[in-house]
Protein backbone atom coordinates (compact mmCIF):
# COMPACT_ATOMS: atom_id res chain seq x y z
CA UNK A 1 100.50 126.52 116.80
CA UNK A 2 102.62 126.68 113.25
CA UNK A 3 105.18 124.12 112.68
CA UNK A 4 106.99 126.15 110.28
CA UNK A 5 106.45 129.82 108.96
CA UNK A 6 103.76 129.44 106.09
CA UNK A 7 101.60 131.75 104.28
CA UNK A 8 98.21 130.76 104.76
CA UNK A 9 95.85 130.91 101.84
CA UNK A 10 94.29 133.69 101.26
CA UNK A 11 90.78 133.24 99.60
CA UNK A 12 90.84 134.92 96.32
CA UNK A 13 87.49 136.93 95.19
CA UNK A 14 87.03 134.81 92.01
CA UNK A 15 87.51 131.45 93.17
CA UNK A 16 86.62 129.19 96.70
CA UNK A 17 89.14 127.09 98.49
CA UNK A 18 88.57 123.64 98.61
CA UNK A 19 88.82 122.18 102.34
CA UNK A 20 88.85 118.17 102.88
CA UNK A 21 88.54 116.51 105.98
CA UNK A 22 89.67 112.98 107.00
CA UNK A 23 89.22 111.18 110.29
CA UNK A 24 91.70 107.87 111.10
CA UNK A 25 91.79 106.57 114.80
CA UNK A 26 89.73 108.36 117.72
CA UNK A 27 86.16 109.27 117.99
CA UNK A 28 84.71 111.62 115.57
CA UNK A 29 84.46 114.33 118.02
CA UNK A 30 86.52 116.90 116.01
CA UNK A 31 84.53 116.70 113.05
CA UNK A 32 81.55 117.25 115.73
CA UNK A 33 83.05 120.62 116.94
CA UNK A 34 83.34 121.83 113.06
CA UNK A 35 79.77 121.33 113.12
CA UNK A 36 79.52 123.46 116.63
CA UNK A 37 80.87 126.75 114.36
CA UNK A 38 77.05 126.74 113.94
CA UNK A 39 75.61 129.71 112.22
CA UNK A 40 79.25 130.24 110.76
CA UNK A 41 78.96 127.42 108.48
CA UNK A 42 76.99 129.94 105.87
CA UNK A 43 80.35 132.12 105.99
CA UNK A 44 81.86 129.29 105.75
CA UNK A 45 80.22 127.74 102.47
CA UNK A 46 80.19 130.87 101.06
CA UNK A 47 84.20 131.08 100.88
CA UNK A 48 85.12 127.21 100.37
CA UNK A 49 83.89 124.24 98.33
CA UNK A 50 83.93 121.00 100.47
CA UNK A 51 85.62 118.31 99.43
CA UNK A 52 86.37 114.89 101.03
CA UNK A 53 84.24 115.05 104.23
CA UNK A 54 81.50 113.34 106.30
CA UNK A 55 79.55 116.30 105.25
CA UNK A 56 80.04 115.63 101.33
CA UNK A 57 80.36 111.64 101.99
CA UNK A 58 83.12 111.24 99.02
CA UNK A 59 85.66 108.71 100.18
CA UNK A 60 88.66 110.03 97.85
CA UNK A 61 90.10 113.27 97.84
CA UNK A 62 90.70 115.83 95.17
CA UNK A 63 93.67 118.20 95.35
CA UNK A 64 92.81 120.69 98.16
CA UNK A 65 93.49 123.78 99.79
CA UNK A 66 93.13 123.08 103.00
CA UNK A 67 92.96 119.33 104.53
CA UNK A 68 92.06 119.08 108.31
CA UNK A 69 92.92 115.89 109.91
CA UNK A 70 91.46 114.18 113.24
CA UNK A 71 92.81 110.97 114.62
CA UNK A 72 95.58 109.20 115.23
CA UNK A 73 97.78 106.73 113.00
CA UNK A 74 96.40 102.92 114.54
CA UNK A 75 96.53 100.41 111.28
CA UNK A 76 97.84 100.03 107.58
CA UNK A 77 94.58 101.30 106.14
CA UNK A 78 95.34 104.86 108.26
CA UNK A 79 98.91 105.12 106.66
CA UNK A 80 97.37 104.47 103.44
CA UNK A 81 94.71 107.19 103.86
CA UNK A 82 96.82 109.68 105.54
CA UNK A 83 99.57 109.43 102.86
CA UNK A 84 96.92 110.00 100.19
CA UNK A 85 95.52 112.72 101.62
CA UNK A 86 98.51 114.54 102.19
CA UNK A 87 99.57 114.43 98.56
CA UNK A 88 96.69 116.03 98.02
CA UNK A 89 96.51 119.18 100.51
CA UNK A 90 98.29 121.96 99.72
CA UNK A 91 97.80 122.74 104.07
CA UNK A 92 97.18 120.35 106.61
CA UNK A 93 96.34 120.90 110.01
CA UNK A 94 96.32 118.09 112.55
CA UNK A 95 93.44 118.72 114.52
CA UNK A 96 92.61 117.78 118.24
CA UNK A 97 94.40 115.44 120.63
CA UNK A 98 94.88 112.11 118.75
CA UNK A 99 95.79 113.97 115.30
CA UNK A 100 98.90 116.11 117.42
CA UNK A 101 99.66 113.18 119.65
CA UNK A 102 97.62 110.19 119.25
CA UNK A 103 95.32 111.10 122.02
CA UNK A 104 93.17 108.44 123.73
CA UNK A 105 93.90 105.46 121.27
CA UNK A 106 97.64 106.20 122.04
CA UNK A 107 96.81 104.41 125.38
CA UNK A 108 97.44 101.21 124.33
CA UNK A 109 100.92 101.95 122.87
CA UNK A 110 102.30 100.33 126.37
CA UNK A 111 100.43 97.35 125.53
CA UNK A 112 101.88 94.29 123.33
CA UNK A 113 99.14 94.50 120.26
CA UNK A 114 99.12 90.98 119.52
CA UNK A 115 98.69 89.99 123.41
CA UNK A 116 95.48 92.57 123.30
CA UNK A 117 94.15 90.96 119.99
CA UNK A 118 94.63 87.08 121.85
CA UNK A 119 92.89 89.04 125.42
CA UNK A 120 90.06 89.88 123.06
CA UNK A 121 89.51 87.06 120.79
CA UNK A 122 90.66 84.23 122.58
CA UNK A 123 90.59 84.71 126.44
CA UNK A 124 86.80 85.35 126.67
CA UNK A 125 84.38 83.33 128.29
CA UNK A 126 82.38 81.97 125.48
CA UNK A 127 85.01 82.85 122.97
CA UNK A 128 87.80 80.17 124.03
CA UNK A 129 87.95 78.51 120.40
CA UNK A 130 87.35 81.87 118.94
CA UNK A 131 90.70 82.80 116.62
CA UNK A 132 92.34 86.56 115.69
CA UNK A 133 90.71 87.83 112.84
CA UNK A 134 93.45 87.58 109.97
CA UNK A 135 90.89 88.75 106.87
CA UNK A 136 93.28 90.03 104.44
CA UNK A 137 90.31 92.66 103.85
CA UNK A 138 91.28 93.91 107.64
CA UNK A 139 94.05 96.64 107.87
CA UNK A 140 97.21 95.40 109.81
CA UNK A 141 96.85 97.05 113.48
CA UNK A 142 100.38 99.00 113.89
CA UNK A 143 102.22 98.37 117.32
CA UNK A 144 102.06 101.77 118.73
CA UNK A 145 99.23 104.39 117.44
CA UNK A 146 101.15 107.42 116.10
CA UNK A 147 100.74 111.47 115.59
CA UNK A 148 100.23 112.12 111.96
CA UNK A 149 103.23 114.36 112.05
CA UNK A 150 105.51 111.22 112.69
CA UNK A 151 104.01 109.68 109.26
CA UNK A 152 103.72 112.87 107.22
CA UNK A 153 104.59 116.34 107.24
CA UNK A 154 102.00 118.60 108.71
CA UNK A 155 101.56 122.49 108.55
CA UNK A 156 99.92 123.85 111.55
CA UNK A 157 98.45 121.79 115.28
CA UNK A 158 95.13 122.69 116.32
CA UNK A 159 94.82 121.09 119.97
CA UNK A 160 92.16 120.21 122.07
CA UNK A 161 89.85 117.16 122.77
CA UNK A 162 88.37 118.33 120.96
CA UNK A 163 88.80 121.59 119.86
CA UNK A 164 85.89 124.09 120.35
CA UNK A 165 84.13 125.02 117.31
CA UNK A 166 84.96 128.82 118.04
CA UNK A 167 88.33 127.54 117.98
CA UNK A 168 87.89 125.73 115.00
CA UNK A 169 85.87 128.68 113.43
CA UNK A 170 88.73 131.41 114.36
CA UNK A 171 91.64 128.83 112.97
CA UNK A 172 89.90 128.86 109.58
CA UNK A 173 89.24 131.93 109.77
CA UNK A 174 92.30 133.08 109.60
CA UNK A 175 93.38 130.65 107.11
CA UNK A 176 91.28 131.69 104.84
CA UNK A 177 92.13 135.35 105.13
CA UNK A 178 95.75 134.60 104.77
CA UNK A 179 97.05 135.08 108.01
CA UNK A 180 98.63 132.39 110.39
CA UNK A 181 96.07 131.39 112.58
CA UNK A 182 95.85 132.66 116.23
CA UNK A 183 94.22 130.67 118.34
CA UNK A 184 94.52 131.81 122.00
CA UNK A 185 93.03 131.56 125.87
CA UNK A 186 89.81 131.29 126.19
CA UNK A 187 89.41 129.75 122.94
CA UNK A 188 92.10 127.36 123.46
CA UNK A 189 92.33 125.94 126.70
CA UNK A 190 92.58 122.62 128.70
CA UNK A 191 90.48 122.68 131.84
């Protein structure tokens, strides 16, 4: 689960953590199962102070405790992001599939992107004068979708697709108490 041996951090009495989430390339579903901790979310508030999140809506990112990352690495714009928001978190976790190993998106990395872009814009009934977008306001698709940890250094993996939210709620957890987290069967499983 830990890349490296870190000390977790511990939530001191007098102040909250602040905890940021991002999402780059996949499908939202992580941030869905951090709101399946349900009821634990009061716990939750009462020990951290959210700050980049779909929850909070702010689109830049403060310097953080804790940053949790879903999604894979797909365009320019994700680099950008992800680069950003891991000068700003003390801890990062990749979380779920496409975070720790690009997950579903990742299935195109066998594919030539600029052959999929022409297949798309070009190829279609209807569309056959239709060009590739090339908006300099669109981020440049990459050629293969990437992990985050292949772009920048990450502290601890939280798998799944997505993880549970008792898995997400028990990682946290025990970040926020200090310890590395221990996430374990039947929490963590792939069936």
């Amino acid at each position: 689960m830990s890349r490296q041996r870190k000390e977790a951090c511990p939530v001191s009495p007098s102040r909250k953590l602040r905890v940021a989430t991002v999402s780059l390339a996949g499908c939202f579903g992580c941030h869905m199962s951090l709101l399946d901790i349900d009821e634990h979310v009061f716990a939750l508030l009462d020990k951290v102070e959210l700050d980049r999140s779909p929850l909070t809506d702010l689109k830049t990112c403060g310097p953080c405790d804790i940053g949790l990352v879903e999604g894979g690495v797909c365009n320019s714009e994700n680099v950008h992001v992800l680069r950003e928001f891991r000068a700003q978190c003390k801890t990062l976790v990749a979380m779920g599939a496409c975070a720790i190993n690009g997950g579903l998106p990742a299935q195109r990395n066998h594919l030539d992107v600029g052959q999929c872009l022409s297949a798309v814009f070009q190829s279609r009934p209807g569309m056959d004068t239709a060009e590739v977008p090339d908006d300099p306001e669109l981020p440049l698709p990459l050629d293969k979708v990437h992990p985050i940890h292949e772009v920048v250094r990450v502290d601890y993996f939280l798998p799944g697709c997505p993880p549970s939210g008792e898995a997400i709620w028990q990682f946290i957890s025990d970040l926020l108490a200090g310890r590395t987290p221990r996430v374990s069967y039947p929490l963590l499983h792939f069936d």
